[in-house]
C-alpha atoms as a PDB file:
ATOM      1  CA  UNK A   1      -2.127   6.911 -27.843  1.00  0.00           C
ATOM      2  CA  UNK A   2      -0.047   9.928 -27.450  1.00  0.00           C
ATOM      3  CA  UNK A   3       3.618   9.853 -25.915  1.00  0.00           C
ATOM      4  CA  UNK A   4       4.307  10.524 -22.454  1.00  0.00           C
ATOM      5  CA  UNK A   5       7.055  10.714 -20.328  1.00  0.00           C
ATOM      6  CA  UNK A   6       5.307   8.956 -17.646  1.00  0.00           C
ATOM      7  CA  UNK A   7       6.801   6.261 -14.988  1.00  0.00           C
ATOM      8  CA  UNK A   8       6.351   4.030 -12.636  1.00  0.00           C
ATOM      9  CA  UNK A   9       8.080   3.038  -9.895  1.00  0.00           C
ATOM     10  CA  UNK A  10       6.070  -0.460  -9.074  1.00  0.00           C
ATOM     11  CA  UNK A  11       6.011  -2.610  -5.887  1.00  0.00           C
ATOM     12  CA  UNK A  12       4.362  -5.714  -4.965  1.00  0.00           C
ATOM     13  CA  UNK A  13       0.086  -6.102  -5.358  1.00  0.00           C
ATOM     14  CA  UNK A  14      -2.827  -5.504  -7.366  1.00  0.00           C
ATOM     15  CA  UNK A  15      -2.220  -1.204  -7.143  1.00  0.00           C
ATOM     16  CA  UNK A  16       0.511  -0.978  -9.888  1.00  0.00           C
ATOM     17  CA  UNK A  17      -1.436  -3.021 -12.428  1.00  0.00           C
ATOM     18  CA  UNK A  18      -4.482  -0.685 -10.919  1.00  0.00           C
ATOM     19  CA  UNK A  19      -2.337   2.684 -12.163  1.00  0.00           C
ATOM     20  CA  UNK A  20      -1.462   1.129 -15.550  1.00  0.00           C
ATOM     21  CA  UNK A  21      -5.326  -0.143 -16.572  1.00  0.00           C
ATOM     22  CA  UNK A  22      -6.004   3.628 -15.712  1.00  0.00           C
ATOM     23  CA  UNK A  23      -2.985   5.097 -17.588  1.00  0.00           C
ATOM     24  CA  UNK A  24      -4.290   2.931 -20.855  1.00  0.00           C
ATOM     25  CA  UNK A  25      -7.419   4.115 -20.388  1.00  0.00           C
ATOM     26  CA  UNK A  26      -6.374   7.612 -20.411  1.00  0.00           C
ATOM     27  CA  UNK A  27      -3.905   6.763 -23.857  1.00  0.00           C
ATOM     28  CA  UNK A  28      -1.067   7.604 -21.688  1.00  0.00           C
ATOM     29  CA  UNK A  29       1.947   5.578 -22.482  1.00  0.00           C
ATOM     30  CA  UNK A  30       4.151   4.307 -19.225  1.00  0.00           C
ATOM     31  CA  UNK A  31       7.726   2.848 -18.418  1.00  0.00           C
ATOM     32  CA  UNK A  32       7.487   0.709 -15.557  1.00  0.00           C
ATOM     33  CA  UNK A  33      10.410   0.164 -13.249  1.00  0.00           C
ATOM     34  CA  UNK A  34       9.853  -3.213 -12.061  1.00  0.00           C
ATOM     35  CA  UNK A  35      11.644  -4.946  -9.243  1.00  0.00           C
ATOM     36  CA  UNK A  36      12.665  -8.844  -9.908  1.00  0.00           C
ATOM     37  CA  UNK A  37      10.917 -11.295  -7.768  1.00  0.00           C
ATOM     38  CA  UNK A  38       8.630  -8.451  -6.092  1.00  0.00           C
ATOM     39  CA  UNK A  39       6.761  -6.829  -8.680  1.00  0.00           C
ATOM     40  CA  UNK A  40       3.664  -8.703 -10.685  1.00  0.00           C
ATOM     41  CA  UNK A  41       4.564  -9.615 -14.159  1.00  0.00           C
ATOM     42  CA  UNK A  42       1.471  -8.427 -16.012  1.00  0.00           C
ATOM     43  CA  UNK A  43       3.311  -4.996 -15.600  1.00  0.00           C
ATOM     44  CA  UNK A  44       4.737  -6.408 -19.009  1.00  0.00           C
ATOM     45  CA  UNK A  45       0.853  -6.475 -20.509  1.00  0.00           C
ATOM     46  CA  UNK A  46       0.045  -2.805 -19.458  1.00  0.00           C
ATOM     47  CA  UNK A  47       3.118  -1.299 -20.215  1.00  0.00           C
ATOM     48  CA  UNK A  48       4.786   0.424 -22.923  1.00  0.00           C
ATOM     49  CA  UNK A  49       8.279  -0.511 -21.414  1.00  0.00           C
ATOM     50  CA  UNK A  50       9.694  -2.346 -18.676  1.00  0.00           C
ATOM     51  CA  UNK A  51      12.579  -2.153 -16.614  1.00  0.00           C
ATOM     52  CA  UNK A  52      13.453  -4.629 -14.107  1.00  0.00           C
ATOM     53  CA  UNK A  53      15.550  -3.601 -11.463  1.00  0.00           C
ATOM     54  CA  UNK A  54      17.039  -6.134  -8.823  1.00  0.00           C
ATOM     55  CA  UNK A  55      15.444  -5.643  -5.164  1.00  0.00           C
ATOM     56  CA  UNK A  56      17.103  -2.655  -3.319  1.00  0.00           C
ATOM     57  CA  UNK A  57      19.533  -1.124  -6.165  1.00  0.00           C
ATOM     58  CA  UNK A  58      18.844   1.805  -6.045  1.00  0.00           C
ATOM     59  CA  UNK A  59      22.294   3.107  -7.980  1.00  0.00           C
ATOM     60  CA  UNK A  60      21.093   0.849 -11.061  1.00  0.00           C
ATOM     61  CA  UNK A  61      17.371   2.313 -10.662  1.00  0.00           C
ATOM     62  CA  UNK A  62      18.458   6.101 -10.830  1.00  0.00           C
ATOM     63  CA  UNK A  63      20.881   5.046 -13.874  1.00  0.00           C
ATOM     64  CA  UNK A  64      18.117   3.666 -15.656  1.00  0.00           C
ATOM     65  CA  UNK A  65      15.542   6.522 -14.773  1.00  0.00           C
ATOM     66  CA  UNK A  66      17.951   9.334 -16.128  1.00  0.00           C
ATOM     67  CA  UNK A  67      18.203   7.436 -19.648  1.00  0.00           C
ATOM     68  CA  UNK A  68      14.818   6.543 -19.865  1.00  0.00           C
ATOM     69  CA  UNK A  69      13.571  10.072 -20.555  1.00  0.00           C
ATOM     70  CA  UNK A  70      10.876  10.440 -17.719  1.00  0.00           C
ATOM     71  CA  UNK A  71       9.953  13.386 -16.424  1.00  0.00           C
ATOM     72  CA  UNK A  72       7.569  12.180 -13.551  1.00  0.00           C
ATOM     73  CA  UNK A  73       7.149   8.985 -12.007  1.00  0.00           C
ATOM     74  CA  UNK A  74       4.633   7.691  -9.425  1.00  0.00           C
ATOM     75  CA  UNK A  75       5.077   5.420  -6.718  1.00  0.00           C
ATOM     76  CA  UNK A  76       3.114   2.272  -5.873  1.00  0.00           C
ATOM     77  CA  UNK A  77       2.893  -1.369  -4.579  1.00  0.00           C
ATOM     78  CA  UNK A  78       4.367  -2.739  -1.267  1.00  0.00           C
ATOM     79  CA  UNK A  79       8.406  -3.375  -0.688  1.00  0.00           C
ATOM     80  CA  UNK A  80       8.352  -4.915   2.610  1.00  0.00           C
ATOM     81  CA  UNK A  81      10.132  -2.364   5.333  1.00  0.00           C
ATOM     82  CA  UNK A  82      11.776  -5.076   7.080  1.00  0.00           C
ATOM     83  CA  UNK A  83      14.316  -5.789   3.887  1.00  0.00           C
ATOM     84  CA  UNK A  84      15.770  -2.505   4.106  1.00  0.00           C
ATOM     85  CA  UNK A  85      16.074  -2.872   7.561  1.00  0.00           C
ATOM     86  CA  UNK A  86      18.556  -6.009   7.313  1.00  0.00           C
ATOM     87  CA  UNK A  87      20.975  -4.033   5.417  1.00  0.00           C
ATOM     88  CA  UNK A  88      21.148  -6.938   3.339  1.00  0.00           C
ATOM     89  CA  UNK A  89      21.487  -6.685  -0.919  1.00  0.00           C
ATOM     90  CA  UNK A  90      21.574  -2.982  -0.876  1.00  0.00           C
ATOM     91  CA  UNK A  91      24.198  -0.912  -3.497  1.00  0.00           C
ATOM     92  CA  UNK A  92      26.431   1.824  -2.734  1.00  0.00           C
ATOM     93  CA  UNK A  93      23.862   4.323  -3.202  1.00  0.00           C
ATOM     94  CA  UNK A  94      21.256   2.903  -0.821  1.00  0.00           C
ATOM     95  CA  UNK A  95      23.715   2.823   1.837  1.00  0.00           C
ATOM     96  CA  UNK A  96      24.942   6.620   1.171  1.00  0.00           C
ATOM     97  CA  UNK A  97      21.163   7.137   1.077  1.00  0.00           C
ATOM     98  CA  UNK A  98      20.760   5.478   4.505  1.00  0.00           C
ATOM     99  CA  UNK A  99      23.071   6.902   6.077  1.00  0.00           C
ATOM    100  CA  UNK A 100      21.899  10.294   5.649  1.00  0.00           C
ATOM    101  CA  UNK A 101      18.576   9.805   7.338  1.00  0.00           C
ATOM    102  CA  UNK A 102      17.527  10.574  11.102  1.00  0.00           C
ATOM    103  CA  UNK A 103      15.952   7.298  11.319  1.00  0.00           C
ATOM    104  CA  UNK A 104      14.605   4.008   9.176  1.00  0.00           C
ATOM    105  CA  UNK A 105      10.927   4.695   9.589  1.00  0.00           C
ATOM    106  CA  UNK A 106       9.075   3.803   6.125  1.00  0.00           C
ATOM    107  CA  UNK A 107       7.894   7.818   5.587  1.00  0.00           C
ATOM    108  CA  UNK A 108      11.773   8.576   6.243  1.00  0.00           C
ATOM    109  CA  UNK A 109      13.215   5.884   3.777  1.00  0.00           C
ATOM    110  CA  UNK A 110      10.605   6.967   0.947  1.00  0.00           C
ATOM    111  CA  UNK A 111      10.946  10.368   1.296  1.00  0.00           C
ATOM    112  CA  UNK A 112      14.907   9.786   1.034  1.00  0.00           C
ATOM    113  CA  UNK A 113      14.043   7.769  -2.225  1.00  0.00           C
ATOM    114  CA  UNK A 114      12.192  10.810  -3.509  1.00  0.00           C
ATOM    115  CA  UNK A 115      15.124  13.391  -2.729  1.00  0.00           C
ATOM    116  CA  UNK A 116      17.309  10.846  -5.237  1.00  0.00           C
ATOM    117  CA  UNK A 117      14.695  10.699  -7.908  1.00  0.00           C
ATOM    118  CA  UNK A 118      13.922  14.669  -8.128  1.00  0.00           C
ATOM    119  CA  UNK A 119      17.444  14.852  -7.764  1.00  0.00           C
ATOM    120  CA  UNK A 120      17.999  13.227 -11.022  1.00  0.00           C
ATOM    121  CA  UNK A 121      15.009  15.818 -12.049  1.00  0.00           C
ATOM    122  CA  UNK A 122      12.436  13.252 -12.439  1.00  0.00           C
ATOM    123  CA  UNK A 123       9.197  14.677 -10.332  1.00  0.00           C
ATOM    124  CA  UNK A 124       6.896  12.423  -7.979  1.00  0.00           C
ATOM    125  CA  UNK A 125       3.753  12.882  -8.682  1.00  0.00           C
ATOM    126  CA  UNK A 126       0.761  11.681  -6.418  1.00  0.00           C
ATOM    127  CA  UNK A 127      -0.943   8.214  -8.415  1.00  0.00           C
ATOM    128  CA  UNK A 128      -4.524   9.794  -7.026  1.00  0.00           C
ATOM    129  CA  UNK A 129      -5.450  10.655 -10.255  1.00  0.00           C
ATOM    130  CA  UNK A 130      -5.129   7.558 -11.711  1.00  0.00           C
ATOM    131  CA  UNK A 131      -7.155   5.746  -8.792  1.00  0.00           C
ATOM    132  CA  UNK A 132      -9.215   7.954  -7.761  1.00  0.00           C
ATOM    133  CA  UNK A 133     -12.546   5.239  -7.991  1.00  0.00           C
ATOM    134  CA  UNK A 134     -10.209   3.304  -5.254  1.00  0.00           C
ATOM    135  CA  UNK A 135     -10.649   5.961  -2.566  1.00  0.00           C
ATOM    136  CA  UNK A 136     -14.165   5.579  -1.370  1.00  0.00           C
ATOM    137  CA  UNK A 137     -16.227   7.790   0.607  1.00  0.00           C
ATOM    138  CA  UNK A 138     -17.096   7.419   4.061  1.00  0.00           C
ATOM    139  CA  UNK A 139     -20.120   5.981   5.231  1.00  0.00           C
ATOM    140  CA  UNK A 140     -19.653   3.086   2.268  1.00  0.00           C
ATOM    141  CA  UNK A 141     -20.488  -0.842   3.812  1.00  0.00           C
ATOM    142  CA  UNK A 142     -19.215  -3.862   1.860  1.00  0.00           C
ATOM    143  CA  UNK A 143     -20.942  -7.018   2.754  1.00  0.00           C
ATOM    144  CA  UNK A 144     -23.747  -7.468   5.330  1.00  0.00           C
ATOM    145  CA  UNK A 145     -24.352  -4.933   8.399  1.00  0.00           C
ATOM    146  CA  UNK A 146     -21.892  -5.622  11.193  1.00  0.00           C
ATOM    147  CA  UNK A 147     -23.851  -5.707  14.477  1.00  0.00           C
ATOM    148  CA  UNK A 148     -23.274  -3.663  17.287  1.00  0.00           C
ATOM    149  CA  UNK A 149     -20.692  -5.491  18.646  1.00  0.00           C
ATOM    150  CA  UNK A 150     -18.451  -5.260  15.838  1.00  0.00           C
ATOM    151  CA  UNK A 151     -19.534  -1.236  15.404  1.00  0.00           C
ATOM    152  CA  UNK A 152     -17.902  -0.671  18.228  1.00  0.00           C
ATOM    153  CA  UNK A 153     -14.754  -2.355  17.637  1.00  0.00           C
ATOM    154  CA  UNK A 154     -14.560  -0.959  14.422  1.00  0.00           C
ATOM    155  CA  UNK A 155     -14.616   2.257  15.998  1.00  0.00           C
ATOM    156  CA  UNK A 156     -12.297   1.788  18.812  1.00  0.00           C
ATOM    157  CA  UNK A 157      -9.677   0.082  16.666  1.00  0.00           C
ATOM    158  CA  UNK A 158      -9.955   3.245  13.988  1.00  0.00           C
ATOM    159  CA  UNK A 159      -8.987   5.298  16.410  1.00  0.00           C
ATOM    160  CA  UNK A 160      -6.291   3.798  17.557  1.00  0.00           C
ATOM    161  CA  UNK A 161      -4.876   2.607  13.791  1.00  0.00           C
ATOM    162  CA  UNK A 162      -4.915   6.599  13.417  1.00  0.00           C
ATOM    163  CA  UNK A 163      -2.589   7.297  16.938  1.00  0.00           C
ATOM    164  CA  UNK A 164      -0.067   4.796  15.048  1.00  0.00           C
ATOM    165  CA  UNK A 165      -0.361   5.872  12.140  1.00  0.00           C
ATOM    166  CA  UNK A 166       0.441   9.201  12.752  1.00  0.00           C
ATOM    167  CA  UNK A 167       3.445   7.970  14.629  1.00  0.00           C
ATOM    168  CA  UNK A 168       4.276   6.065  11.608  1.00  0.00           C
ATOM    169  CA  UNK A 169       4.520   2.551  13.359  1.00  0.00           C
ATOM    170  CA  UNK A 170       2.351   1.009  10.918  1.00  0.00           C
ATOM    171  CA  UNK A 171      -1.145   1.692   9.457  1.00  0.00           C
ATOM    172  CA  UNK A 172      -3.095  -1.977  10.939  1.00  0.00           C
ATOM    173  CA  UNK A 173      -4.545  -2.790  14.007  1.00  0.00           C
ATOM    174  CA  UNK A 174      -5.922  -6.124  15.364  1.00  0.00           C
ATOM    175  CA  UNK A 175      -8.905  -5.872  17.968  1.00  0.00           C
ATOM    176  CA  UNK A 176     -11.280  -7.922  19.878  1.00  0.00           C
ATOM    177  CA  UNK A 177     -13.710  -6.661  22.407  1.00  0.00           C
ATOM    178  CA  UNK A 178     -12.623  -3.342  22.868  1.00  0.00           C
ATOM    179  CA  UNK A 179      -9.195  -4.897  23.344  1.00  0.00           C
ATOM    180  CA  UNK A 180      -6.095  -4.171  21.111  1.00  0.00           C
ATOM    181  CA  UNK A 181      -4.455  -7.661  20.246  1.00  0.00           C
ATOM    182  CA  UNK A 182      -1.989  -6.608  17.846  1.00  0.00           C
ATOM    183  CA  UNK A 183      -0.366  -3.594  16.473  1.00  0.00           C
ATOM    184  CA  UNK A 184       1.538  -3.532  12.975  1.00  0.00           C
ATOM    185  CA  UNK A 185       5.274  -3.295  12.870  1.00  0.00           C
ATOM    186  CA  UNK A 186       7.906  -3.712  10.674  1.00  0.00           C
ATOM    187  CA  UNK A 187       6.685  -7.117   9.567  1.00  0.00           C
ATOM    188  CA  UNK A 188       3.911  -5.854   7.724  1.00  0.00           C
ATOM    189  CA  UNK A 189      -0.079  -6.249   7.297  1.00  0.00           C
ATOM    190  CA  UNK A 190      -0.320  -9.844   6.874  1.00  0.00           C
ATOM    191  CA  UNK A 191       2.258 -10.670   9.812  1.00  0.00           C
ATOM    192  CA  UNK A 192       0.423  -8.529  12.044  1.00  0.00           C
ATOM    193  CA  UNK A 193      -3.417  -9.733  10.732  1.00  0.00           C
ATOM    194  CA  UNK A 194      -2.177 -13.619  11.225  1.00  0.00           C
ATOM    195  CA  UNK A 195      -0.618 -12.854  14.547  1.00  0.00           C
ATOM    196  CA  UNK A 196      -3.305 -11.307  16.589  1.00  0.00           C
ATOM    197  CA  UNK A 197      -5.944 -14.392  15.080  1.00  0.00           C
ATOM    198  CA  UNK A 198      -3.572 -16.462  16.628  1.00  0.00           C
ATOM    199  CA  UNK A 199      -3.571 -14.561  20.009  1.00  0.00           C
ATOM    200  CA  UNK A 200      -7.506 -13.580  20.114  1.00  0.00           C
ATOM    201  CA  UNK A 201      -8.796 -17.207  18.599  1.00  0.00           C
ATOM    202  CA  UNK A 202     -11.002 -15.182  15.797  1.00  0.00           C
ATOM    203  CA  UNK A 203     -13.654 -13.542  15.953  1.00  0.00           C
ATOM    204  CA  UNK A 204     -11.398 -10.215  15.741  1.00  0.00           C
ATOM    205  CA  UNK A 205     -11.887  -7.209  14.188  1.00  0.00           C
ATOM    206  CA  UNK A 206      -9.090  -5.505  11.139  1.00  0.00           C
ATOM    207  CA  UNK A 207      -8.809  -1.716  11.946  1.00  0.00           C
ATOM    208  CA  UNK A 208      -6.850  -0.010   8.840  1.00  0.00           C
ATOM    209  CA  UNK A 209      -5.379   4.072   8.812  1.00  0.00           C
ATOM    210  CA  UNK A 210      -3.958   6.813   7.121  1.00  0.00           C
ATOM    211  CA  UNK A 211      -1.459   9.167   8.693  1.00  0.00           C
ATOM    212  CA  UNK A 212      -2.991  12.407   9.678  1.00  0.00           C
ATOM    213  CA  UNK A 213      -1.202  14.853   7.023  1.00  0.00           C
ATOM    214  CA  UNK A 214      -1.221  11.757   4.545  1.00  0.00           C
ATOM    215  CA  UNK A 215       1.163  12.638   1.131  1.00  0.00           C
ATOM    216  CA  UNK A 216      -0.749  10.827  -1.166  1.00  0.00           C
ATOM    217  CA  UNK A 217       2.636   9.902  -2.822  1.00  0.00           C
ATOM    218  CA  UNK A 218       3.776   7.150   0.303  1.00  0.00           C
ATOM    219  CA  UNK A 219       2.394   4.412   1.510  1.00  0.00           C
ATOM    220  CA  UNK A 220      -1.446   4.809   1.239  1.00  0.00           C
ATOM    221  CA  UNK A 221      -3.360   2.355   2.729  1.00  0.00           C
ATOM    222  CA  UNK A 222      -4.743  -0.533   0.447  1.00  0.00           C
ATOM    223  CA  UNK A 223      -7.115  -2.994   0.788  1.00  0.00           C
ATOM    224  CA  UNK A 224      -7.261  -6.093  -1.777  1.00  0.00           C
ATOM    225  CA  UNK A 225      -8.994  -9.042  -2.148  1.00  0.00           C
ATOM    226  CA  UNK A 226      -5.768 -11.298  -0.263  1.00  0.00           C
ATOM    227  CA  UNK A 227      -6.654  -9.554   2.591  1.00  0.00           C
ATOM    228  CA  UNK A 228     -10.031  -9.966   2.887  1.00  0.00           C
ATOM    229  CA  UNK A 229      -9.901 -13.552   2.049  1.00  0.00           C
ATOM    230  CA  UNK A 230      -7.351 -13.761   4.967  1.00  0.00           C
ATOM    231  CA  UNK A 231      -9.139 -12.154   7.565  1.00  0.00           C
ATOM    232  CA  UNK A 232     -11.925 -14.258   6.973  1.00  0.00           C
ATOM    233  CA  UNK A 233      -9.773 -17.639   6.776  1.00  0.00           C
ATOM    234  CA  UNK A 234      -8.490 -16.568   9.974  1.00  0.00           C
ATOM    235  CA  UNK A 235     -12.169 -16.088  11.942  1.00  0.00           C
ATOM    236  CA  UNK A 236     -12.125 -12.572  11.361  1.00  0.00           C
ATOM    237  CA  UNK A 237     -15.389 -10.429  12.112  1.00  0.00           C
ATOM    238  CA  UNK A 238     -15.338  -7.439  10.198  1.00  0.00           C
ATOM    239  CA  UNK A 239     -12.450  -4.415   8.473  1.00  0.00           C
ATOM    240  CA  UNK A 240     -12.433  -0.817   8.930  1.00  0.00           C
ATOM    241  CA  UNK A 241     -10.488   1.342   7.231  1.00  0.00           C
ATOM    242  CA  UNK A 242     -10.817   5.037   6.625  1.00  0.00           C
ATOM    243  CA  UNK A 243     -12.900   6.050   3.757  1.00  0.00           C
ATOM    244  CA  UNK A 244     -11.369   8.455   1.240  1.00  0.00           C
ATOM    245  CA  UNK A 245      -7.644   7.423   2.290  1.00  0.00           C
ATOM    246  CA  UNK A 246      -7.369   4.028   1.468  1.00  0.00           C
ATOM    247  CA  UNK A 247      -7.271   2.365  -2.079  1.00  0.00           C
ATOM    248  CA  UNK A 248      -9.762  -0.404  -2.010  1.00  0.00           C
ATOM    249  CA  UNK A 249      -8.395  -2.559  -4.680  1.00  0.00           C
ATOM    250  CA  UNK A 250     -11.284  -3.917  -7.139  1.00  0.00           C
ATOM    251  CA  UNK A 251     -14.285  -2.490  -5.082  1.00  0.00           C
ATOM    252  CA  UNK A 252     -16.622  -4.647  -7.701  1.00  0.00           C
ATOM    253  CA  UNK A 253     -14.864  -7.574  -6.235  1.00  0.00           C
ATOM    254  CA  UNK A 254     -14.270  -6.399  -2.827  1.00  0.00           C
ATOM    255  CA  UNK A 255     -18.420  -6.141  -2.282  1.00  0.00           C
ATOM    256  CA  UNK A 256     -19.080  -9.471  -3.887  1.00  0.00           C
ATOM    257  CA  UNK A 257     -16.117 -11.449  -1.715  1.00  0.00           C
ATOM    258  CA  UNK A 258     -17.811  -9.831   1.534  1.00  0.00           C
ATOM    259  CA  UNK A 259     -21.554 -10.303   0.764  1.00  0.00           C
ATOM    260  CA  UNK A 260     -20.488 -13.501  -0.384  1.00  0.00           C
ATOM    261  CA  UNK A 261     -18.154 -14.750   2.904  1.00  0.00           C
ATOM    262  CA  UNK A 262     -20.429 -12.226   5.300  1.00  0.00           C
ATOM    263  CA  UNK A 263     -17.719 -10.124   6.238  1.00  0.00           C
ATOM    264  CA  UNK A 264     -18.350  -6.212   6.555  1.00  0.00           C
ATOM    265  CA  UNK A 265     -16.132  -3.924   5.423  1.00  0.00           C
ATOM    266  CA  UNK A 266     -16.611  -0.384   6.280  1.00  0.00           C
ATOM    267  CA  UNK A 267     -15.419   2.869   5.681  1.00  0.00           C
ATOM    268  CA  UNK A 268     -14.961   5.171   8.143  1.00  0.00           C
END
């Protein structure tokens, strides 16, 4: 493999182990700043180095970027929102950082994150080309055809995941019957997926969006297996999400785990 000055910034979920497999593949060597108690620890397998980073010090994760010798770093896996918001466990520099911004919104609190890490002339670089078999096309069905019903959900609740989206609330939306039962916050996909089965009694649909001008580099949406096992566990009726920007995680998998529970999963 040849040497690169390639990093990784990784999160929570199957996407950072995702980037890596595809890094190997490519003979690209990658230091991967890990975050202790967050990030998966097969980052260790895939990696050519490791750096673990306690959650929310940032200070101690710029230090360690400007030694390591990388010149461009991606961006991936899930740190839940609502930990920055408590203020809690954060350094010196995270607070400086926070305090500079017009608001706490996720895009606003990445985007500060980026400012620090091209300021320490690292680049971020988009992950799409490392993924790109996660971002499927439109028009792509997992599982068995959803009947009309659940069509027109799917539809409805798309729509609608896109209006918050683009206000950047959150990317997920919960709906049953044309109705909206829940709408993601700050307490993330899961929360918001377990909340509106509880207030619709199943038989809901999952509606998942981009923002409108998505930066490939934040947030993208991502669909694993954990959340289609969930929905389904929780007497949901079908997912949408929209096709060619959202990372379906393991789409080999993903088909099989719908075909196999009869849950549709469609892209949009």
């Amino acid at each position: 493999m040849q040497e690169s000055k390639l990093g990784l910034l990784a999160g929570a979920g199957e996407l950072p182990l995702e980037f890596l497999k595809s890094a190997q593949e490519k003979g690209i060597k990658v230091t991967t700043f890990a975050i202790t108690g967050i990030t998966n620890r097969k980052v260790e397998e895939l990696s050519e180095r490791v750096i673990w980073i306690k959650p929310i010090k940032l200070g101690r994760f710029l230090k360690e970027l400007k030694k390591s010798g990388v010149k461009e770093i991606a961006v991936l896996g899930k740190v839940e929102h609502r930990e920055a918001l408590k203020l809690r466990n954060l350094d010196l520099t995270a607070f400086k950082l926070i305090a500079t911004l017009k608001d706490l919104k996720p895009e606003s609190l990445i985007k500060g994150v980026f400012r620090e890490i091209e300021k320490a002339g690292v680049r971020v670089i988009s992950p799409e080309p490392f993924l790109k078999h996660l971002l499927i096309p439109p028009g792509t069905l997992f599982g068995p055809e959803p009947d009309e019903e659940i069509l027109r959900d799917m539809k409805i609740g798309m729509e609608i995941a896109k209006k918050i989206a683009e206000m950047d609330i959150g990317q997920t939306v919960v709906i049953k019957k044309g109705t909206v039962i829940a709408v993601e916050g700050v307490e993330g996909t899961d929360r918001c997926i377990e909340r509106g089965a509880e207030l619709s009694s199943g038989g809901f649909v999952v509606c998942k969006a981009a923002r409108p001008n998505q930066d490939m580099r934040i947030d993208v949406p991502t669909v694993g297996e954990k959340t289609v096992k969930l929905i389904k566990e929780l007497g949901g009726k079908g997912i949408a999400v929209e096709g060619s920007r959202t990372f379906i995680v393991t789409p080999d998998k993903i088909g099989e785990l719908c075909q196999r529970q009869k849950l549709p999963l469609l892209t949009l």
